[in-house]
C-alpha atoms as a PDB file:
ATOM      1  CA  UNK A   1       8.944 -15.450  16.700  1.00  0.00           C
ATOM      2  CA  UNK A   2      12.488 -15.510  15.804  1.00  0.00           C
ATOM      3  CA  UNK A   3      14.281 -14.428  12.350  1.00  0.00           C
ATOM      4  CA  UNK A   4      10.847 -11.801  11.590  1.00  0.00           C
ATOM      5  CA  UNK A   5      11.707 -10.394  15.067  1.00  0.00           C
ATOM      6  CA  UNK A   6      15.025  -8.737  14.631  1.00  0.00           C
ATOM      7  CA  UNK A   7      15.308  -5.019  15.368  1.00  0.00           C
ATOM      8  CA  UNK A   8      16.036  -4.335  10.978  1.00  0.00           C
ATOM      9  CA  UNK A   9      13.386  -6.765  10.414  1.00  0.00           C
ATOM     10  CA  UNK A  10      10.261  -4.897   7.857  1.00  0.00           C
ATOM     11  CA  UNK A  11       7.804  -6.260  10.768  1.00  0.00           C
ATOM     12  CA  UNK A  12      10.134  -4.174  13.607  1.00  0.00           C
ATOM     13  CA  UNK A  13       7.842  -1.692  14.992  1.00  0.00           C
ATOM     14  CA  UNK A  14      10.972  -0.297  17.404  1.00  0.00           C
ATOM     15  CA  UNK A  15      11.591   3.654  16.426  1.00  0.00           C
ATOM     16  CA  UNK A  16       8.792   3.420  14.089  1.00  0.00           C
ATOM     17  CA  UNK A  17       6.096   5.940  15.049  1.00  0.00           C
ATOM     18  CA  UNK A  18       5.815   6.533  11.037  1.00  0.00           C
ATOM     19  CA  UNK A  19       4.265   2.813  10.843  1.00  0.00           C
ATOM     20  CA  UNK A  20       2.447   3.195  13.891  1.00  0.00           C
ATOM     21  CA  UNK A  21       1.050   6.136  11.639  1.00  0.00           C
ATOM     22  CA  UNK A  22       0.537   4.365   8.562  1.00  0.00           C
ATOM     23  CA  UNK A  23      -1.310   1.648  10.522  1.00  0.00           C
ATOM     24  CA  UNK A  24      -3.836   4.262  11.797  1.00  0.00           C
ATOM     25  CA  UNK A  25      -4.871   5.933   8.929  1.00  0.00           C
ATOM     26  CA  UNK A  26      -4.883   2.626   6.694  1.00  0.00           C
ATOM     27  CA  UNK A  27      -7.201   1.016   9.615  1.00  0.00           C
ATOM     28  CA  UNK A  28      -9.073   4.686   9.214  1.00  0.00           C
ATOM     29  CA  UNK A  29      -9.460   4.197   5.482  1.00  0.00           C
ATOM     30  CA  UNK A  30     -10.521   0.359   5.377  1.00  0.00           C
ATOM     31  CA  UNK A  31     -13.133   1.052   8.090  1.00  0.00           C
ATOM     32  CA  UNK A  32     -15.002   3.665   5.564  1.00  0.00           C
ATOM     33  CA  UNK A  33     -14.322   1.344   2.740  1.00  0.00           C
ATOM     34  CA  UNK A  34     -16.120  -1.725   4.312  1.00  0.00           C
ATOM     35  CA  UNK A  35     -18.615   0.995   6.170  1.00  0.00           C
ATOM     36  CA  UNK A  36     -19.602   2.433   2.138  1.00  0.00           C
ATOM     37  CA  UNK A  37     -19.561  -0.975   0.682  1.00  0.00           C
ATOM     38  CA  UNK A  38     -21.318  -3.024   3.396  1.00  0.00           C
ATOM     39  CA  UNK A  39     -24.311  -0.237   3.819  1.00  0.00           C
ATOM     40  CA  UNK A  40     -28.122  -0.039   2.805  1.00  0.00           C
ATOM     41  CA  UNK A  41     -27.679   2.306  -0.683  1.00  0.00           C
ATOM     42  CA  UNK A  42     -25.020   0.072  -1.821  1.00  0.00           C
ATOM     43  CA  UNK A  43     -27.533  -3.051  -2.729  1.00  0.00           C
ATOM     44  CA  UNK A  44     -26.802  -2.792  -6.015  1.00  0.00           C
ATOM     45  CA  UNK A  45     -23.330  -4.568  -6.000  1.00  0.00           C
ATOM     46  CA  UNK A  46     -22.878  -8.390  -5.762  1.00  0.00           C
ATOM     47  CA  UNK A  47     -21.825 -10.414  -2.313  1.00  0.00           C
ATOM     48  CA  UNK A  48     -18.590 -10.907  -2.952  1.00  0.00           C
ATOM     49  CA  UNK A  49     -15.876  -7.888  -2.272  1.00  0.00           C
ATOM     50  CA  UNK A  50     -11.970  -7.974  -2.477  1.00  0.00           C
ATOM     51  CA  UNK A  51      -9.521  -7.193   0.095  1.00  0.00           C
ATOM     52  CA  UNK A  52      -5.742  -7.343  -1.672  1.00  0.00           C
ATOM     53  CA  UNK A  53      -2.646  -7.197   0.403  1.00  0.00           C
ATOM     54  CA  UNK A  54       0.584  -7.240  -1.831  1.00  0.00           C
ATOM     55  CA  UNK A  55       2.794  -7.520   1.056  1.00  0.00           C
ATOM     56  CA  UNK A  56       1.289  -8.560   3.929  1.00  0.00           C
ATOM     57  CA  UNK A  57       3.921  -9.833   6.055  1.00  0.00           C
ATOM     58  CA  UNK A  58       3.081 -12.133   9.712  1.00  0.00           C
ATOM     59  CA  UNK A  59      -0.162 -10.397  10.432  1.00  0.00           C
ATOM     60  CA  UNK A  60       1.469  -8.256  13.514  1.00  0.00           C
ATOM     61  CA  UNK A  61       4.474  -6.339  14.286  1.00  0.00           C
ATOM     62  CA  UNK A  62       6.985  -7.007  16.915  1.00  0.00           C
ATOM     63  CA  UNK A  63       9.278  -5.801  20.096  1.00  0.00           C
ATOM     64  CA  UNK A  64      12.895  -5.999  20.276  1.00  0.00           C
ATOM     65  CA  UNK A  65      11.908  -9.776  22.265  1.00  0.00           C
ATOM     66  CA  UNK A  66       9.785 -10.899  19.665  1.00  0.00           C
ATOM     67  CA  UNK A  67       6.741  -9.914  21.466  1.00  0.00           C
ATOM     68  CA  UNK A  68       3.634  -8.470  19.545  1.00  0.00           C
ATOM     69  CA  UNK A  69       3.485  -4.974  19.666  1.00  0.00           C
ATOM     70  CA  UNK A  70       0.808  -4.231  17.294  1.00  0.00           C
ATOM     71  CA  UNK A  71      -1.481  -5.273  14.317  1.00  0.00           C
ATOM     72  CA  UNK A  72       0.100  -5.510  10.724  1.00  0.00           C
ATOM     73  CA  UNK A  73      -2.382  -4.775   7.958  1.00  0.00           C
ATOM     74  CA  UNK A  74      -4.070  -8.226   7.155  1.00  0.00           C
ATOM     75  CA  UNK A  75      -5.145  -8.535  11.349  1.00  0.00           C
ATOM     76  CA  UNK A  76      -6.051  -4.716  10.768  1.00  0.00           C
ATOM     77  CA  UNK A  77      -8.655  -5.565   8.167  1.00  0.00           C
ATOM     78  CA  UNK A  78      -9.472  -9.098  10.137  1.00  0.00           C
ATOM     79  CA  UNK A  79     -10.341  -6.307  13.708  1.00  0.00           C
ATOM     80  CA  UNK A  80     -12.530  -3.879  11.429  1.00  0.00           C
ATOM     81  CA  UNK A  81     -14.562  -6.990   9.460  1.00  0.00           C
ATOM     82  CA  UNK A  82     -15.299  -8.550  12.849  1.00  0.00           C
ATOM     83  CA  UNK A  83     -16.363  -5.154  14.238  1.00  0.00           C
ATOM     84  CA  UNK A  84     -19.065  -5.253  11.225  1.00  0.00           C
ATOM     85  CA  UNK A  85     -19.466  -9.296  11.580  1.00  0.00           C
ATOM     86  CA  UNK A  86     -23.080  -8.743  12.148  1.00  0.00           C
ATOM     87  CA  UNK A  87     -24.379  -6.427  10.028  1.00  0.00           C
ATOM     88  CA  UNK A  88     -22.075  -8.677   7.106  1.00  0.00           C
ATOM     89  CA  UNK A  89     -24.047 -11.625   7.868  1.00  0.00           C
ATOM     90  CA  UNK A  90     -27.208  -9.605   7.738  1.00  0.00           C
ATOM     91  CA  UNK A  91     -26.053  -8.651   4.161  1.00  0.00           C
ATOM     92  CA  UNK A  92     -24.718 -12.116   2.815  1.00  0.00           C
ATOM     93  CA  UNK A  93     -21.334 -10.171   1.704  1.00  0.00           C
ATOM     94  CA  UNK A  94     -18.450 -12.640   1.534  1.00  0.00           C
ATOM     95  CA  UNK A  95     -15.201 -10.599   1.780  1.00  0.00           C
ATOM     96  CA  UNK A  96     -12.273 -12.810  -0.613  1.00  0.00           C
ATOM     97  CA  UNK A  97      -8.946 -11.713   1.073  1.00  0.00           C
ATOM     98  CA  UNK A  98      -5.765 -12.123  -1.099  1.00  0.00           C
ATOM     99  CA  UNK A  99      -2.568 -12.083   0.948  1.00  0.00           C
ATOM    100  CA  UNK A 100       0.875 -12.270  -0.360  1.00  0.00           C
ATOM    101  CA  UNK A 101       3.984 -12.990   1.395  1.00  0.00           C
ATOM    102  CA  UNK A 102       7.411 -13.585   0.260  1.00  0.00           C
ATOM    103  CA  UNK A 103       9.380 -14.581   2.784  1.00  0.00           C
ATOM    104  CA  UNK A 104       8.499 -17.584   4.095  1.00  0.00           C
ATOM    105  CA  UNK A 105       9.228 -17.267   7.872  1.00  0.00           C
ATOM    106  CA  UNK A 106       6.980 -14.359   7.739  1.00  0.00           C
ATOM    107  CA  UNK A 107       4.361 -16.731   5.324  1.00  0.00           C
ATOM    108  CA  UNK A 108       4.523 -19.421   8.169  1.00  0.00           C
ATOM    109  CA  UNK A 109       3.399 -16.497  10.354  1.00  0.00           C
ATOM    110  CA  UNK A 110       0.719 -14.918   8.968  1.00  0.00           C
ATOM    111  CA  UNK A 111      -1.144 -18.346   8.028  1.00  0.00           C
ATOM    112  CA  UNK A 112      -0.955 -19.058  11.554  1.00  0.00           C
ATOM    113  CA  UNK A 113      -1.505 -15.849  12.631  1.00  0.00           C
ATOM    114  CA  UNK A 114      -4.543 -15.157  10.439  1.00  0.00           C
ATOM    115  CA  UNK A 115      -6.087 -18.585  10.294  1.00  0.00           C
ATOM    116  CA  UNK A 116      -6.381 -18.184  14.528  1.00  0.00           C
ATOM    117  CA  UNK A 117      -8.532 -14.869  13.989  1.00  0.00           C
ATOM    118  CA  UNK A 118     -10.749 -16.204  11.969  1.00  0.00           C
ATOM    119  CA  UNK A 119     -11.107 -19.627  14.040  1.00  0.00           C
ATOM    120  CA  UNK A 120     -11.652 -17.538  17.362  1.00  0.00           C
ATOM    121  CA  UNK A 121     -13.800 -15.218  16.043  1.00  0.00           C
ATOM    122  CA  UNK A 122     -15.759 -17.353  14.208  1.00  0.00           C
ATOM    123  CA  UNK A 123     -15.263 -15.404  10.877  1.00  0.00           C
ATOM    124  CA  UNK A 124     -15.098 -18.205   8.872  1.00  0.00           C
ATOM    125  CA  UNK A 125     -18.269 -17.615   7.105  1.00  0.00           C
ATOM    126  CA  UNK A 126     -17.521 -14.022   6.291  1.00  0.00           C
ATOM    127  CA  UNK A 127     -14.030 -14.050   4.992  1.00  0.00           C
ATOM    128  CA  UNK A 128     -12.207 -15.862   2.596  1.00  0.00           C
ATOM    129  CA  UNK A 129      -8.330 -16.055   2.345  1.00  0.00           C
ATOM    130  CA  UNK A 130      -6.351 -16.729  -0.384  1.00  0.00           C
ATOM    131  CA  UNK A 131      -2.810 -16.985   0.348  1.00  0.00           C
ATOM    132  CA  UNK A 132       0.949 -16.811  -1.930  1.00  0.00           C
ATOM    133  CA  UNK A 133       3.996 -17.080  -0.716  1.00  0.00           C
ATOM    134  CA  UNK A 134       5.546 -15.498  -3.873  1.00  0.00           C
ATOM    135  CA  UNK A 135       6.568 -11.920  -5.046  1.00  0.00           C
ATOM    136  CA  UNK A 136       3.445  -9.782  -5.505  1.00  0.00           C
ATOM    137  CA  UNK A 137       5.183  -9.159  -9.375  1.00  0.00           C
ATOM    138  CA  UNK A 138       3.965 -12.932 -10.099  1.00  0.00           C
ATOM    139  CA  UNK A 139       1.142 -13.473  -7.770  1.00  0.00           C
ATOM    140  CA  UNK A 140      -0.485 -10.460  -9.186  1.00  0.00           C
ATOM    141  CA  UNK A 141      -2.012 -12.048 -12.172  1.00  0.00           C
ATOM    142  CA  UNK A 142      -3.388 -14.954 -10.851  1.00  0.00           C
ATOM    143  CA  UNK A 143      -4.865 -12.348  -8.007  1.00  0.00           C
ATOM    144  CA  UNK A 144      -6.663 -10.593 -11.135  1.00  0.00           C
ATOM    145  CA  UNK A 145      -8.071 -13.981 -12.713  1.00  0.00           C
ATOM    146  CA  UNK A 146      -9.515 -14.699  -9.386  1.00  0.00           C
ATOM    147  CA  UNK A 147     -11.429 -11.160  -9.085  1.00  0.00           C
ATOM    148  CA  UNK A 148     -14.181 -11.142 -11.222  1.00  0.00           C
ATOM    149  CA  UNK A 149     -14.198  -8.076 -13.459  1.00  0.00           C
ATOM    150  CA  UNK A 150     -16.860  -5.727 -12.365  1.00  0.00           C
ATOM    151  CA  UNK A 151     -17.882  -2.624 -11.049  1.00  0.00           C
ATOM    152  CA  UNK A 152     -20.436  -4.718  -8.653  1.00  0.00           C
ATOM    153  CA  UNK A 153     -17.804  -6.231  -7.096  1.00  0.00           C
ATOM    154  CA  UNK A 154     -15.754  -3.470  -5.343  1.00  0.00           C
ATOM    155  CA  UNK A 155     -11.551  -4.378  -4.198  1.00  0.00           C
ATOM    156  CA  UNK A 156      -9.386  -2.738  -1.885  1.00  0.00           C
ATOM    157  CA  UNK A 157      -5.857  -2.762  -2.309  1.00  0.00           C
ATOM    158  CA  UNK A 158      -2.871  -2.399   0.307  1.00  0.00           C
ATOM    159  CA  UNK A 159       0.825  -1.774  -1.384  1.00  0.00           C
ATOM    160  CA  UNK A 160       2.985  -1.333   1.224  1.00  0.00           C
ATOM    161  CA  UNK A 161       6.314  -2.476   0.255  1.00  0.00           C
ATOM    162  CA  UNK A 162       9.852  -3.047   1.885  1.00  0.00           C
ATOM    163  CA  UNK A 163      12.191  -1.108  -0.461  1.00  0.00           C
ATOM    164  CA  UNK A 164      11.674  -0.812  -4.431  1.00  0.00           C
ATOM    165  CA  UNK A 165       9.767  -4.615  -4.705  1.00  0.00           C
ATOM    166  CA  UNK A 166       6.413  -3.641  -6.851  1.00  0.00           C
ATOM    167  CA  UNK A 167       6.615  -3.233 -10.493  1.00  0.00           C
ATOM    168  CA  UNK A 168       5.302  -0.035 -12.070  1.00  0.00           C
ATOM    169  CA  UNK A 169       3.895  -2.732 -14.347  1.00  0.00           C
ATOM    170  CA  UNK A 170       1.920  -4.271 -11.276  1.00  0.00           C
ATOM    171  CA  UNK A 171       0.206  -1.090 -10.456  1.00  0.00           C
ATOM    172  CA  UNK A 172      -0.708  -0.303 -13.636  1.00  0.00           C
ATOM    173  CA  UNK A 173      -2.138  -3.724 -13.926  1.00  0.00           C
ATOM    174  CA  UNK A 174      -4.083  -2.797 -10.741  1.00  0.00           C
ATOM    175  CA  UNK A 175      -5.325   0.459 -12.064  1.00  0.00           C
ATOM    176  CA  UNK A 176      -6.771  -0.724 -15.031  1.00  0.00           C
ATOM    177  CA  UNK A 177      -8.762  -2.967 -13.268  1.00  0.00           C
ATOM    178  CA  UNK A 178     -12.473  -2.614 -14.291  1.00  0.00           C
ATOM    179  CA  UNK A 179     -13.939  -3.049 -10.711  1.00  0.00           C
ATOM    180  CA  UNK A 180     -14.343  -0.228  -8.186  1.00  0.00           C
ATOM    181  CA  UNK A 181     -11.008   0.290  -6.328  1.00  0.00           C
ATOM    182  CA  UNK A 182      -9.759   2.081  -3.504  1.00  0.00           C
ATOM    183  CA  UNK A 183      -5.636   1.552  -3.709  1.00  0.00           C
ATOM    184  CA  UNK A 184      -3.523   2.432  -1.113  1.00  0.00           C
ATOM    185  CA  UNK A 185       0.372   2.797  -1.598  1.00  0.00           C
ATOM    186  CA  UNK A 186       3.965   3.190   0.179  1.00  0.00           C
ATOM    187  CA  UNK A 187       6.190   5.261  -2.337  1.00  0.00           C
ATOM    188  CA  UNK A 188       9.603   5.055  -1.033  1.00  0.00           C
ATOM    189  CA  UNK A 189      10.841   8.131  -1.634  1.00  0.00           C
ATOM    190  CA  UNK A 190      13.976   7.002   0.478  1.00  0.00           C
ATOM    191  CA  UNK A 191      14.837   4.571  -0.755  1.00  0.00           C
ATOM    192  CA  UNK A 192      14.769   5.601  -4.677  1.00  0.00           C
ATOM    193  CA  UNK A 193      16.984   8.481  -3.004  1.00  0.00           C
ATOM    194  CA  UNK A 194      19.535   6.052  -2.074  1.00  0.00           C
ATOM    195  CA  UNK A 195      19.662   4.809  -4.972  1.00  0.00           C
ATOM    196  CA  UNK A 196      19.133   6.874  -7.846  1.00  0.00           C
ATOM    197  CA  UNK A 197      23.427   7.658  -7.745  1.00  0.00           C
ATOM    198  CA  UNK A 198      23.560   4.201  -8.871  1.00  0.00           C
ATOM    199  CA  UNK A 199      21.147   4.892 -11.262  1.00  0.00           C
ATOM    200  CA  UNK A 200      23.034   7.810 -12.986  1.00  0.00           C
ATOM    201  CA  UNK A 201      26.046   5.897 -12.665  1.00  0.00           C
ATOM    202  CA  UNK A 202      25.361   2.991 -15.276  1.00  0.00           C
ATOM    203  CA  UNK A 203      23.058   5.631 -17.409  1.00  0.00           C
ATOM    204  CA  UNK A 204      25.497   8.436 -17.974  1.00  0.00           C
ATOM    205  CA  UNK A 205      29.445   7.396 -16.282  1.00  0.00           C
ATOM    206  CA  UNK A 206      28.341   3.228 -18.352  1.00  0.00           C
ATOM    207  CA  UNK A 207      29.542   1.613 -15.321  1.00  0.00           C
ATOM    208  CA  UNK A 208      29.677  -2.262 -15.831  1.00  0.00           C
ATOM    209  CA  UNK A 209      29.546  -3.454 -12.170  1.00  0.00           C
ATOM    210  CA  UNK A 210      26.715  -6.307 -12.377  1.00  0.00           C
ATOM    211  CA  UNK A 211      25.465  -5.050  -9.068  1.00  0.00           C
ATOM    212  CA  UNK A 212      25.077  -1.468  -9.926  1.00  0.00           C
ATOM    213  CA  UNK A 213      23.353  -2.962 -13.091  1.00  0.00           C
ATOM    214  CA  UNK A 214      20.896  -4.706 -11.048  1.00  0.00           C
ATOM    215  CA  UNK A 215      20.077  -1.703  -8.919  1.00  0.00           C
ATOM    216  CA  UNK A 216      19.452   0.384 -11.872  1.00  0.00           C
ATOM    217  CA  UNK A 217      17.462  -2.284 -13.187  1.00  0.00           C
ATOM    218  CA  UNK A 218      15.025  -2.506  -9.913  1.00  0.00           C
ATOM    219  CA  UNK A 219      13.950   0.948 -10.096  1.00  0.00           C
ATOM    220  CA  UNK A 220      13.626   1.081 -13.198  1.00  0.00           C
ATOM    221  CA  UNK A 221      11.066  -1.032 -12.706  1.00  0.00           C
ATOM    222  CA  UNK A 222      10.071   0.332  -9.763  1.00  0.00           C
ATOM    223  CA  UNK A 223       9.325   3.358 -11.655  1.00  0.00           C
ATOM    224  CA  UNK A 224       8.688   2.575 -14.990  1.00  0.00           C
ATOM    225  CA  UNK A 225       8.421   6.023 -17.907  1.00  0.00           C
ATOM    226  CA  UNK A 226       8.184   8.049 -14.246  1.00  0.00           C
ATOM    227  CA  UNK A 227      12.125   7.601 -14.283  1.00  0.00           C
ATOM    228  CA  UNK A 228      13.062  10.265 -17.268  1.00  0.00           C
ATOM    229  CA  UNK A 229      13.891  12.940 -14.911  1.00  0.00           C
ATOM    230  CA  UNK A 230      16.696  11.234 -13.493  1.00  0.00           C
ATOM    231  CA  UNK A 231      18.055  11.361 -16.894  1.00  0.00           C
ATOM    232  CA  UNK A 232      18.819  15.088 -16.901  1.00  0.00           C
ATOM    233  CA  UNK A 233      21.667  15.858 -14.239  1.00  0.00           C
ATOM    234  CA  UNK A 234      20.753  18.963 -14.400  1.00  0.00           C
ATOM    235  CA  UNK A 235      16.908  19.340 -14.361  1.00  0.00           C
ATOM    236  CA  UNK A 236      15.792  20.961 -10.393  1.00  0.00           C
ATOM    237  CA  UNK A 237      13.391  19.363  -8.342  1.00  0.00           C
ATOM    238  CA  UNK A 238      14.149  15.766  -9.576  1.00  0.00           C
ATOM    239  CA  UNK A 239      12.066  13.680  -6.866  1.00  0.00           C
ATOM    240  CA  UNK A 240       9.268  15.986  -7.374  1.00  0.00           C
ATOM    241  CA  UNK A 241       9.049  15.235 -11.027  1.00  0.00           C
ATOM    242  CA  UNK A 242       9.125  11.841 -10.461  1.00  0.00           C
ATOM    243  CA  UNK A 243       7.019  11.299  -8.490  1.00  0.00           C
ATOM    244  CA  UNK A 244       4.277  13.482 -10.620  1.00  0.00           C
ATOM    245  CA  UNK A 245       4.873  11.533 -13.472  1.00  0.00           C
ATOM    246  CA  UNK A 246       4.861   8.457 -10.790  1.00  0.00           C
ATOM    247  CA  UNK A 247       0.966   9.136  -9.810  1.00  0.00           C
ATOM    248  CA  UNK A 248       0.441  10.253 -13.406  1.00  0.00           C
ATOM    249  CA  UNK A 249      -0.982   6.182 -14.149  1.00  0.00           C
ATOM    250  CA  UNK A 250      -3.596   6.649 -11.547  1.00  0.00           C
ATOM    251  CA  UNK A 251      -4.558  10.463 -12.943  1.00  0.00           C
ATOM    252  CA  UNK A 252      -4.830   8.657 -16.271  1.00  0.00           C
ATOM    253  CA  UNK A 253      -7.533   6.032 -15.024  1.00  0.00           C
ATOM    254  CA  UNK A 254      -9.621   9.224 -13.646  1.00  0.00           C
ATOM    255  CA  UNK A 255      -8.455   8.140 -10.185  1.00  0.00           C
ATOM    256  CA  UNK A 256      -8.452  11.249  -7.288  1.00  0.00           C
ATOM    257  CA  UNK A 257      -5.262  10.849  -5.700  1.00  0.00           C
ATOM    258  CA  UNK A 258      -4.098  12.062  -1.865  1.00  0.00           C
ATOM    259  CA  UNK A 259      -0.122  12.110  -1.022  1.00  0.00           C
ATOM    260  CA  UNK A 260       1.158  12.438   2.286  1.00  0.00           C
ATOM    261  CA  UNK A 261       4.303  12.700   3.458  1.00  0.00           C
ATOM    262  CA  UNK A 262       5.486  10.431   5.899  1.00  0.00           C
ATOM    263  CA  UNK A 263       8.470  10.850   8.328  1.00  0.00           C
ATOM    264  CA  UNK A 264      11.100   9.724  10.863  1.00  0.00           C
ATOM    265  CA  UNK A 265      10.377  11.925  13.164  1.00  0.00           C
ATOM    266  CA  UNK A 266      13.825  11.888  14.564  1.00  0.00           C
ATOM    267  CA  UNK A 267      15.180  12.043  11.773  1.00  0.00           C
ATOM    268  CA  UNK A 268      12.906  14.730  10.450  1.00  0.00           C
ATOM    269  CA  UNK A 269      13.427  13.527   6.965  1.00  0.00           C
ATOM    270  CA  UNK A 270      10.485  11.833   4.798  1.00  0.00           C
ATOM    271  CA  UNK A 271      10.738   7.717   4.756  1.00  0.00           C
ATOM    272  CA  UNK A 272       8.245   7.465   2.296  1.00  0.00           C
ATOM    273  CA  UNK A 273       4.702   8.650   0.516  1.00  0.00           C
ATOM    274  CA  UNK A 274       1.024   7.215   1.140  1.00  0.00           C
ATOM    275  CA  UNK A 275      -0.554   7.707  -1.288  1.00  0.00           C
ATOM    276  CA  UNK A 276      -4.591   6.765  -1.687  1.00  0.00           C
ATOM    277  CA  UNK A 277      -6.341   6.568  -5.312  1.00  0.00           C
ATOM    278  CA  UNK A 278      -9.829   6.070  -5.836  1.00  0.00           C
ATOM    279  CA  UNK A 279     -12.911   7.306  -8.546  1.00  0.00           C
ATOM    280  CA  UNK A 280     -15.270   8.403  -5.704  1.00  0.00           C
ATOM    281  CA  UNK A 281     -15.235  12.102  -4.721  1.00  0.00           C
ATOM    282  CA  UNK A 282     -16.610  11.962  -1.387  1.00  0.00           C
ATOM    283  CA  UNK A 283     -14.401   8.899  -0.002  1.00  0.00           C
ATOM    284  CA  UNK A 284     -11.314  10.985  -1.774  1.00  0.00           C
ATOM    285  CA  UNK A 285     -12.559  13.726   0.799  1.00  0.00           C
ATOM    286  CA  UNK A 286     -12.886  11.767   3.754  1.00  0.00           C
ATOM    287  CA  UNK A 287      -9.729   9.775   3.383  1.00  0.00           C
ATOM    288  CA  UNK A 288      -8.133  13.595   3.027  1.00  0.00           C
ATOM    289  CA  UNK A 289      -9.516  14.644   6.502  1.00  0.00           C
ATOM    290  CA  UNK A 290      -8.267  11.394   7.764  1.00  0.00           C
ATOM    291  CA  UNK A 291      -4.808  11.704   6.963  1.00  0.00           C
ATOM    292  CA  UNK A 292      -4.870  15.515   7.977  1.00  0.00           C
ATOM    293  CA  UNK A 293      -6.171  14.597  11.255  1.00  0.00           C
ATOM    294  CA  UNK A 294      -3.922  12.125  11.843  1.00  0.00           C
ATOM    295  CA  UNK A 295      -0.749  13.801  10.960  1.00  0.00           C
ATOM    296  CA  UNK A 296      -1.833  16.868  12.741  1.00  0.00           C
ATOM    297  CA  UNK A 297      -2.280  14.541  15.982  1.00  0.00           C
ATOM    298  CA  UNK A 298       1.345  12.690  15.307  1.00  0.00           C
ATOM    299  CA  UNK A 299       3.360  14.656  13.199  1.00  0.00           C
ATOM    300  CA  UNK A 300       2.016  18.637  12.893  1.00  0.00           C
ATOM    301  CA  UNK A 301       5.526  19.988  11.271  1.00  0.00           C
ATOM    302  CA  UNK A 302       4.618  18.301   8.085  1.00  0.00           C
ATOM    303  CA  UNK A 303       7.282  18.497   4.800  1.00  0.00           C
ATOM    304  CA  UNK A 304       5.171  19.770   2.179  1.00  0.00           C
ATOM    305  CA  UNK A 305       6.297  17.980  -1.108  1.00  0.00           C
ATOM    306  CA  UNK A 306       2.836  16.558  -1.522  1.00  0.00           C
ATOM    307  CA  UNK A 307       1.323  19.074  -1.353  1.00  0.00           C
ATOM    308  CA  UNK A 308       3.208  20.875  -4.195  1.00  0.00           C
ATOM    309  CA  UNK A 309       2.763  17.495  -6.112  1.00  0.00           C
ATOM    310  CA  UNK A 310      -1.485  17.388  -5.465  1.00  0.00           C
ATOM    311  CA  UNK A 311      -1.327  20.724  -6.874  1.00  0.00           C
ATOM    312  CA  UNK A 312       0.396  19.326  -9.640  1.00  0.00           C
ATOM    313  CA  UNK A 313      -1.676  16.942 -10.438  1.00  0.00           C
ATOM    314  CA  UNK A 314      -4.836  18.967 -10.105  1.00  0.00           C
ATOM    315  CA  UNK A 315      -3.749  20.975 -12.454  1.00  0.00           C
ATOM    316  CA  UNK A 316      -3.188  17.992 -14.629  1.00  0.00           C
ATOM    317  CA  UNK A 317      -6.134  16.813 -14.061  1.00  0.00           C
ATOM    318  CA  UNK A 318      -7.921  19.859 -15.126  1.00  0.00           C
END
């Protein structure tokens, strides 16, 4: 590992108990997912189910050295689907996996990294992978051709981006996806906060600097109609807002949405939100407990904007 292994690197896990976090409840959630999906009352649905990775990076996360430190997300869901190998033979499900990568060191990486899983765990009967070495804004539709369109044929997608890279358009492209979903999503609260000067710069001061223009241009699509807020200087609140009209796309596909804040805990400052949509009540409920027990065990002195926001939406929803 060299150029993926540098301390600023997305695949860094140095000072990053916040990932280590993320990690845990997103190995939580996929474990009920292919638990619900892979049991006796679900033999209605078909044998093949989705896994979806937008931005799946090498596969595992790194030291200062370039030594593995822990599991990424796409060796995360390869560890829970061998845990359940058996009972997934036993059940003739074929899990397709879709994994995107952009950068190709990191591509190189998680082909290698991925493709030796499967070969020494003999998994290559129960999973399928797909791979793109594109951005998830392209690879997206040709992800959605693949997937046939069903309720019997359940996905579950991981968003979990480096900056402001997924289109509002992609998500809503997800959402309205006919199959049974469970989505979960970075919101990078941070980084739209670093940004959103720049923003307000070329809206309301018409600056012409071409890289001001792109940045106002990313999160704009980053955010899509969620960004009118930022077009009042004077409206309170203005992250708040946003990101209520933000999760708005999911309330509008009748999806039950949990937030949680996640943060540097040196810092104490949020990095970003995880959010989780889905249509079913009682996984909505246990993904809840999930992420309440596992902040409670890593990070008790929560910020509560999300839960100001779920009450916002609740109300919404109602």
């Amino acid at each position: 590992m060299n150029k993926v292994a540098v301390s600023q690197s997305p695949w860094s896990i140095i000072n990053r108990d916040h990932t280590r976090l993320k990690h845990n409840i997103t190995r939580s959630a996929f474990e009920v997912w292919l638990t619900i999906w892979n049991g006796p009352r679900q033999q209605w649905i078909e044998k093949n189910i989705y896994v979806v990775d937008l931005f799946a990076g090498p596969g595992y996360c790194y030291d200062e050295k370039g030594k593995r430190e822990s599991s990424g997300s796409p060796i995360i869901f390869l560890e829970e689907i061998l845990k359940k190998k058996q009972k997934i033979i036993g059940n003739q499900i074929c899990i397709e996996m879709f994994l995107v990568e952009k950068d190709l060191d990191a591509f190189k990486e998680l082909k290698i990294n991925t493709e030796k899983f499967i070969k020494d765990n003999n998994l290559r009967k129960v999973v399928k992978i797909t791979y793109y070495n594109d951005d998830c804004n392209l690879s997206i539709n040709d992800i959605l051709y693949n997937i046939k369109k069903t309720q019997k044929r359940p996905v579950f997608f991981f968003v979990d981006p480096w900056g402001l890279q997924t289109d509002k358009e992609t998500i809503k492209k997800i959402v309205n996806l006919p199959n049974k979903k469970d989505i979960i999503m970075n919101y990078m609260l941070e980084g739209i906060k670093r940004v959103v000067g720049v923003y307000e710069k070329v809206v309301f001061a018409h600056s012409e600097d071409l890289k001001e223009l792109n940045t106002a241009k990313r999160l704009q699509k980053f955010l899509g109609s969620a960004i009118s807020p930022y077009q009042n200087l004077n409206q309170t609140k203005k992250h708040l807002e946003v990101l209520v009209g933000y999760c708005e796309v999911f309330n509008n596909a009748e999806l039950n949405v949990v937030l949680f804040d996640m943060r540097h805990q040196s810092k104490n400052k949020i990095i970003y939100v995880l959010l989780h949509a889905c249509s079913n009540n009682t996984i909505t409920n246990v993904i809840d407990s999930i992420m309440k027990s596992e902040q409670q065990k890593n990070m008790p002195q929560r910020i509560l904007i999300t839960d100001a926001v779920t009450k916002k939406l609740l109300k919404k929803k109602r």
